[in-house]
PDB file of N, CA and C in Angstrom:
ATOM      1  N   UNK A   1      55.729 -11.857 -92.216  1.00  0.00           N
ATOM      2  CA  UNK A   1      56.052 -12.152 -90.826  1.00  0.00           C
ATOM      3  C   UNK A   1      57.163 -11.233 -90.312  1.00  0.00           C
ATOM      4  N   UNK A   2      57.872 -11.255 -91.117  1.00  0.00           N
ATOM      5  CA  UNK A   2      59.134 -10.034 -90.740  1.00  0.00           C
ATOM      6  C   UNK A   2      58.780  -8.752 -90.909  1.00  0.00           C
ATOM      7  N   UNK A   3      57.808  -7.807 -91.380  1.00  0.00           N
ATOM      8  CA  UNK A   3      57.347  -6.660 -91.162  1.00  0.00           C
ATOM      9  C   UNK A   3      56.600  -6.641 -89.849  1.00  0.00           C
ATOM     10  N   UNK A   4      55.831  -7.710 -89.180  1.00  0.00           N
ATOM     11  CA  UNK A   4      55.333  -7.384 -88.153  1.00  0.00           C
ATOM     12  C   UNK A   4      56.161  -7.546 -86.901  1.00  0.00           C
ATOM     13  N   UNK A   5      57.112  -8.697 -86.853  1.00  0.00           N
ATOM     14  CA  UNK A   5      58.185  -8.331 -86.078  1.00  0.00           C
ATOM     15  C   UNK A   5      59.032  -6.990 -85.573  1.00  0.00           C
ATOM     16  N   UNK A   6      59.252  -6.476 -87.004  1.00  0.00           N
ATOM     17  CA  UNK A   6      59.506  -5.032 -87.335  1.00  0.00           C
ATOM     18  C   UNK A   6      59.016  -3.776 -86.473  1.00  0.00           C
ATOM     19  N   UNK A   7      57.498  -4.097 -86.455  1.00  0.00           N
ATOM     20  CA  UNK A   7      56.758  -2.978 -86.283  1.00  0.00           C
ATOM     21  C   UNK A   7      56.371  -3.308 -84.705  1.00  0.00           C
ATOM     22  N   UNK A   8      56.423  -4.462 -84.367  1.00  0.00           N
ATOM     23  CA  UNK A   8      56.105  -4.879 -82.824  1.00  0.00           C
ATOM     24  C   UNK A   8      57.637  -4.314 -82.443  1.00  0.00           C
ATOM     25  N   UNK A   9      58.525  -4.600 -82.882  1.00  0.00           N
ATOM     26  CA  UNK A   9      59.911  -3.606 -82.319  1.00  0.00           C
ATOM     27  C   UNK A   9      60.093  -2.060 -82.247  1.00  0.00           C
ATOM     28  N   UNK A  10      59.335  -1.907 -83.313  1.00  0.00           N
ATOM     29  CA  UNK A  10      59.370  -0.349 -83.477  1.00  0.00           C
ATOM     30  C   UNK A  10      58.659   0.277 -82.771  1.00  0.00           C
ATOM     31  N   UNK A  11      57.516  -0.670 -82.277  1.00  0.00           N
ATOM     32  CA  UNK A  11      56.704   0.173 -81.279  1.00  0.00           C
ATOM     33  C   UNK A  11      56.792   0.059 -79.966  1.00  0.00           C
ATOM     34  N   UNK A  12      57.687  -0.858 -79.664  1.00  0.00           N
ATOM     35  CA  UNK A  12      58.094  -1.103 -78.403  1.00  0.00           C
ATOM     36  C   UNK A  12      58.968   0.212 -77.886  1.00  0.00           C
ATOM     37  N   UNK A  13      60.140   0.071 -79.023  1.00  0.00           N
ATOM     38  CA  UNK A  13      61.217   1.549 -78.762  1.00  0.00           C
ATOM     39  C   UNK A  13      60.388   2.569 -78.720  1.00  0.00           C
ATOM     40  N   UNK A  14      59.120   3.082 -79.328  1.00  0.00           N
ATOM     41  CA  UNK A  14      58.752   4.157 -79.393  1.00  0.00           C
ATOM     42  C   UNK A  14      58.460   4.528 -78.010  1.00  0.00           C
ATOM     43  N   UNK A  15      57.468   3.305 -77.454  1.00  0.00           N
ATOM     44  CA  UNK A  15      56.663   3.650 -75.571  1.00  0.00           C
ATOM     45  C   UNK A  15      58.233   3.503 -75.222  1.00  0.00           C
ATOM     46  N   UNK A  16      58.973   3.031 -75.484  1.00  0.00           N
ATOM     47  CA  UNK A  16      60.268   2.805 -74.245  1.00  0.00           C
ATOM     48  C   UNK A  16      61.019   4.104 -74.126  1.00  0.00           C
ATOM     49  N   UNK A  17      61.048   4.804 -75.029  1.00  0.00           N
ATOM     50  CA  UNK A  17      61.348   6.433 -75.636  1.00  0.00           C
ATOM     51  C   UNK A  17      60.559   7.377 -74.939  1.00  0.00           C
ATOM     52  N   UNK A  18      59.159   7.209 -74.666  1.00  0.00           N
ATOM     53  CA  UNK A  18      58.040   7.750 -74.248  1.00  0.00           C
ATOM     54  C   UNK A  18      57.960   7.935 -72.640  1.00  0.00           C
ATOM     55  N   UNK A  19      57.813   6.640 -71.990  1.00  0.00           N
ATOM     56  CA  UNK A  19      58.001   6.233 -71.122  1.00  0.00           C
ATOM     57  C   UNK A  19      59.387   6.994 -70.587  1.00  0.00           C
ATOM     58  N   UNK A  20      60.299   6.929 -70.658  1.00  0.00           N
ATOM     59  CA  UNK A  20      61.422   7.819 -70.195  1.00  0.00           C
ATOM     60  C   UNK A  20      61.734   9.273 -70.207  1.00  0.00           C
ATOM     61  N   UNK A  21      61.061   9.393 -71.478  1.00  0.00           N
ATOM     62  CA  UNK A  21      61.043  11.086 -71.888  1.00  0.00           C
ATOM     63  C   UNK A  21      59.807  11.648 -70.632  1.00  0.00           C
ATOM     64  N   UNK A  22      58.799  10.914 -70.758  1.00  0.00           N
ATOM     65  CA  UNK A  22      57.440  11.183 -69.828  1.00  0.00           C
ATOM     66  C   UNK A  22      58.022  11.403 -68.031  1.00  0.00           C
ATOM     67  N   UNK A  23      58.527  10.356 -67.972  1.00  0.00           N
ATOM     68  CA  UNK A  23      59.029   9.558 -66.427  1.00  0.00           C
ATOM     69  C   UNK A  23      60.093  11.241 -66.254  1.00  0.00           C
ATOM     70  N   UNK A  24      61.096  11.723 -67.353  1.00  0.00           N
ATOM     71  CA  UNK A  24      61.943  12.458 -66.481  1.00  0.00           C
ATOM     72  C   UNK A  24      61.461  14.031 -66.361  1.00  0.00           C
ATOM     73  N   UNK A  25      60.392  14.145 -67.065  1.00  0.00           N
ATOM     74  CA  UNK A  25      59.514  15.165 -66.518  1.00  0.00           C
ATOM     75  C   UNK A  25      58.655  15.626 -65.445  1.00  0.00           C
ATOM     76  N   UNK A  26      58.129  14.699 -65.308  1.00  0.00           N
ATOM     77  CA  UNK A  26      57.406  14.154 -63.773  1.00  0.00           C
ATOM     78  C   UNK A  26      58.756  13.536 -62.554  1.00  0.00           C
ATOM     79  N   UNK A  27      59.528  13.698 -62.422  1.00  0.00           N
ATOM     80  CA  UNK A  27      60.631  13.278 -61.777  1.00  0.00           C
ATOM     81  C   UNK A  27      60.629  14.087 -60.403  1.00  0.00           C
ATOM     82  N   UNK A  28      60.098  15.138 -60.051  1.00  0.00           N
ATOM     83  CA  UNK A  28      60.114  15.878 -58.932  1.00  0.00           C
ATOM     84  C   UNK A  28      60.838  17.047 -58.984  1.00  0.00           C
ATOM     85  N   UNK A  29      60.918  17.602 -57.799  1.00  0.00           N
ATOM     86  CA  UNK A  29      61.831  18.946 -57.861  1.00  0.00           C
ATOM     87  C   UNK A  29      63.210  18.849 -58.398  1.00  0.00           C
ATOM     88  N   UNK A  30      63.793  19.812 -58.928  1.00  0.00           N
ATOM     89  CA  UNK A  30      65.034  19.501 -59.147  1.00  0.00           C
ATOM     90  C   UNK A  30      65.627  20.134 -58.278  1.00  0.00           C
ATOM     91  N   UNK A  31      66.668  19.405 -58.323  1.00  0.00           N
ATOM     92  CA  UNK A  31      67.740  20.151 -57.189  1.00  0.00           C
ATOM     93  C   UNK A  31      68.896  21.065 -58.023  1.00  0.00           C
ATOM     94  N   UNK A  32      69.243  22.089 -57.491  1.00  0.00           N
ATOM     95  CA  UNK A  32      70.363  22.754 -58.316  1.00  0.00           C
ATOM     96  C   UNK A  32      70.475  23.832 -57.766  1.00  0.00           C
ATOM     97  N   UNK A  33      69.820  24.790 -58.997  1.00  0.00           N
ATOM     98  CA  UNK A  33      70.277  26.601 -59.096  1.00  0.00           C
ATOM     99  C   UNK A  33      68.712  27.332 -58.986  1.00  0.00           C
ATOM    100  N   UNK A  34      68.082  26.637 -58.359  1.00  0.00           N
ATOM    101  CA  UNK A  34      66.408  27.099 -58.140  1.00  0.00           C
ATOM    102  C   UNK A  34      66.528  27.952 -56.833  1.00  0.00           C
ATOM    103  N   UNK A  35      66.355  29.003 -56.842  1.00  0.00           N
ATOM    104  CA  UNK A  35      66.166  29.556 -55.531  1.00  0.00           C
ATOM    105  C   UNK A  35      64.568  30.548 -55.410  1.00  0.00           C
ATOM    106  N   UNK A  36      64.456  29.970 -54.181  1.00  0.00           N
ATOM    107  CA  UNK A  36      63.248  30.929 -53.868  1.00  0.00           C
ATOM    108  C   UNK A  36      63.011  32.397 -54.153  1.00  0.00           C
ATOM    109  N   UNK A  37      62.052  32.712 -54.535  1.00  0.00           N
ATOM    110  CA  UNK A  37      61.666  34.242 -54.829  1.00  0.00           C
ATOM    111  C   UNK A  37      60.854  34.931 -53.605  1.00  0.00           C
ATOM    112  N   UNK A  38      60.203  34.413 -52.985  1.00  0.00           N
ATOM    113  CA  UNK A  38      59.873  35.400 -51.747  1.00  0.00           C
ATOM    114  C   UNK A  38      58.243  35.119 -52.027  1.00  0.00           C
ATOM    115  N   UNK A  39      57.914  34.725 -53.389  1.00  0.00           N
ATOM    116  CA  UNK A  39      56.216  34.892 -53.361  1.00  0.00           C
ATOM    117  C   UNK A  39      56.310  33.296 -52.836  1.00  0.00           C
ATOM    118  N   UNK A  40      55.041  33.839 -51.831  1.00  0.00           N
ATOM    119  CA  UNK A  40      53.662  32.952 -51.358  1.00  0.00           C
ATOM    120  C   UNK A  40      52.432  32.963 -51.788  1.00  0.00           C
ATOM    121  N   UNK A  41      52.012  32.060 -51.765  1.00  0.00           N
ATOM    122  CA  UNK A  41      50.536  32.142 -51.999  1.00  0.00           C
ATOM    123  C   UNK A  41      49.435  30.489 -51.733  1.00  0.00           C
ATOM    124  N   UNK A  42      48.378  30.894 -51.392  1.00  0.00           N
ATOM    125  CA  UNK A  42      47.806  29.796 -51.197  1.00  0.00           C
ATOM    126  C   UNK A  42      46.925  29.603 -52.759  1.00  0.00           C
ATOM    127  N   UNK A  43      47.221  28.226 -53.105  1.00  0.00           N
ATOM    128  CA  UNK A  43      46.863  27.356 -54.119  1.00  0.00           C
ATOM    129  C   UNK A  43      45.276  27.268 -54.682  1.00  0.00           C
ATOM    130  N   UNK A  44      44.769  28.311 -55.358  1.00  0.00           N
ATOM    131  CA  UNK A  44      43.255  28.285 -55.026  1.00  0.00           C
ATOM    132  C   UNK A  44      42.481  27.098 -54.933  1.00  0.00           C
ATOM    133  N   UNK A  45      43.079  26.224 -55.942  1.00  0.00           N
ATOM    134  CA  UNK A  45      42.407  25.097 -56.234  1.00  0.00           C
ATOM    135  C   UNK A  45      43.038  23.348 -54.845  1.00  0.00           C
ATOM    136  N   UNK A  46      44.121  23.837 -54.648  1.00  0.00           N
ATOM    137  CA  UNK A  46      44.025  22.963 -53.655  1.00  0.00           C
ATOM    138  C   UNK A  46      43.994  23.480 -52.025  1.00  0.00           C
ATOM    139  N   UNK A  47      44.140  24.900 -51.904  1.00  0.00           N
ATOM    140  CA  UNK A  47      43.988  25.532 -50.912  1.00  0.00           C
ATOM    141  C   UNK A  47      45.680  25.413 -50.173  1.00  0.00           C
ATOM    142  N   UNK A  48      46.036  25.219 -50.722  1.00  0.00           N
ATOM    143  CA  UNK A  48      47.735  24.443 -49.628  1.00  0.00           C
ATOM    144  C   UNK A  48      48.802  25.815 -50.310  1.00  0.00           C
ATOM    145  N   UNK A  49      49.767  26.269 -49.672  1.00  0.00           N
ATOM    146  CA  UNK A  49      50.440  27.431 -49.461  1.00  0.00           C
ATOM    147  C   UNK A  49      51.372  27.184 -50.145  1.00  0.00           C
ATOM    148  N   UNK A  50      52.064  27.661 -51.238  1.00  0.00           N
ATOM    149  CA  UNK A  50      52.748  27.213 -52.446  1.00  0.00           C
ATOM    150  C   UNK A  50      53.965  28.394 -51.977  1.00  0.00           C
ATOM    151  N   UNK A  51      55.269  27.699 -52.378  1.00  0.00           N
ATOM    152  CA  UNK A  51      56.313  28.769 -52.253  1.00  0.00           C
ATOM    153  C   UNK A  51      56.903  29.017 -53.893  1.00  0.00           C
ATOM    154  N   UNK A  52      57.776  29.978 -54.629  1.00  0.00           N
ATOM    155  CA  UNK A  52      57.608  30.202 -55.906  1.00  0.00           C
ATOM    156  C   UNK A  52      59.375  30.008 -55.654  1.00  0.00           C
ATOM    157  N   UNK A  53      60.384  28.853 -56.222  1.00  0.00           N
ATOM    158  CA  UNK A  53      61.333  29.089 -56.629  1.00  0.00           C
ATOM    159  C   UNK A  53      61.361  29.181 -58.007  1.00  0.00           C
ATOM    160  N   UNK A  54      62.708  29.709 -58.902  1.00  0.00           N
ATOM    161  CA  UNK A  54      63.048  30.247 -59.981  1.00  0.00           C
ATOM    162  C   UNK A  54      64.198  30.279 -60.209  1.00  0.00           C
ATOM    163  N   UNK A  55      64.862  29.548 -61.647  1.00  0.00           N
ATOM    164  CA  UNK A  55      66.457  29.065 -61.555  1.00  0.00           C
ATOM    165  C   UNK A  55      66.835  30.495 -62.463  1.00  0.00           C
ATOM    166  N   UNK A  56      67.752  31.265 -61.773  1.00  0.00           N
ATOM    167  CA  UNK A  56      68.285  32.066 -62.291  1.00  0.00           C
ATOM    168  C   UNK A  56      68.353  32.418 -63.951  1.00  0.00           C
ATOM    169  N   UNK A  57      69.363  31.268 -64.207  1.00  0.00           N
ATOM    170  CA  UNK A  57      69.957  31.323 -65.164  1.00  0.00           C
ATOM    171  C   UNK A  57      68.844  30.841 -66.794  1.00  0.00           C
ATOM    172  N   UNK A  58      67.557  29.996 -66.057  1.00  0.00           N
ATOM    173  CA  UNK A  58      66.865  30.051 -67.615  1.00  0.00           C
ATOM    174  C   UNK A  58      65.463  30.835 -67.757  1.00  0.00           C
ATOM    175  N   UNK A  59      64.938  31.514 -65.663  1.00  0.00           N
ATOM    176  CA  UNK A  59      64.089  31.670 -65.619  1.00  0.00           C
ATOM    177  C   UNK A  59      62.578  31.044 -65.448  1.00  0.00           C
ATOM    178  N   UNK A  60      62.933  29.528 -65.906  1.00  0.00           N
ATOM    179  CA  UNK A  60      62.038  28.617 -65.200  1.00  0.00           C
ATOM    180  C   UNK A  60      61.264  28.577 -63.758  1.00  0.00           C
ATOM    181  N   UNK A  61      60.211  28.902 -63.465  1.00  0.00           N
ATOM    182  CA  UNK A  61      59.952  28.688 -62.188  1.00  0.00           C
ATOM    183  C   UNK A  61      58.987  27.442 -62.274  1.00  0.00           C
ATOM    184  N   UNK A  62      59.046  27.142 -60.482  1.00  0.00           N
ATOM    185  CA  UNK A  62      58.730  26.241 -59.925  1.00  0.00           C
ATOM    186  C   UNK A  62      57.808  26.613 -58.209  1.00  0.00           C
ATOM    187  N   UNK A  63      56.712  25.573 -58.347  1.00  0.00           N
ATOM    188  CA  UNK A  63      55.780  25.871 -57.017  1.00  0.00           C
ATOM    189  C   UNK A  63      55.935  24.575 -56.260  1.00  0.00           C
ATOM    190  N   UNK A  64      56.101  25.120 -54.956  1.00  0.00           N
ATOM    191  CA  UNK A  64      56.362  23.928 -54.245  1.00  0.00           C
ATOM    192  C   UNK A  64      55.630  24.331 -52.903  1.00  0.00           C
ATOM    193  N   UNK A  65      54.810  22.765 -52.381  1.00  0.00           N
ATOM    194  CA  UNK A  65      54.340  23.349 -51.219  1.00  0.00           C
ATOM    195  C   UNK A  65      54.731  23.553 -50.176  1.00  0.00           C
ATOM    196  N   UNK A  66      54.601  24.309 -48.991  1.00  0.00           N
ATOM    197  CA  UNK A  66      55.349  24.954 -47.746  1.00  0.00           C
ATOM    198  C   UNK A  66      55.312  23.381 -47.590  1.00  0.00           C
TER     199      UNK A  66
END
């Protein structure tokens, strides 16, 4: 009885771990040191006009729509 207690806990922390790690990825734009690069372009697949920022300092970019 106490191993399954165990393991119903352990798997709870795991999605609760998951769930947060997941959630702050999907979180939206970030705000900071992202600045626009100048490229445009329309989105082939959704057709909608994408602007290209890019944070300096790690090189990460990011598409965001007009």
């Amino acid at each position: 009885m106490t191993s399954v207690v165990a393991l119903c806990v352990l798997v709870a922390i795991l999605v609760a771990l998951y769930w947060t790690r997941d959630r702050r990825r999907y979180r939206g734009h970030s705000v900071g040191s992202q600045r626009a690069t100048g490229e445009v372009f329309r989105d082939p697949a959704s057709g909608r006009i994408q602007r290209v920022y890019e944070d300096p300092a790690t090189g990460k970019r990011e598409y965001r729509d007009e």
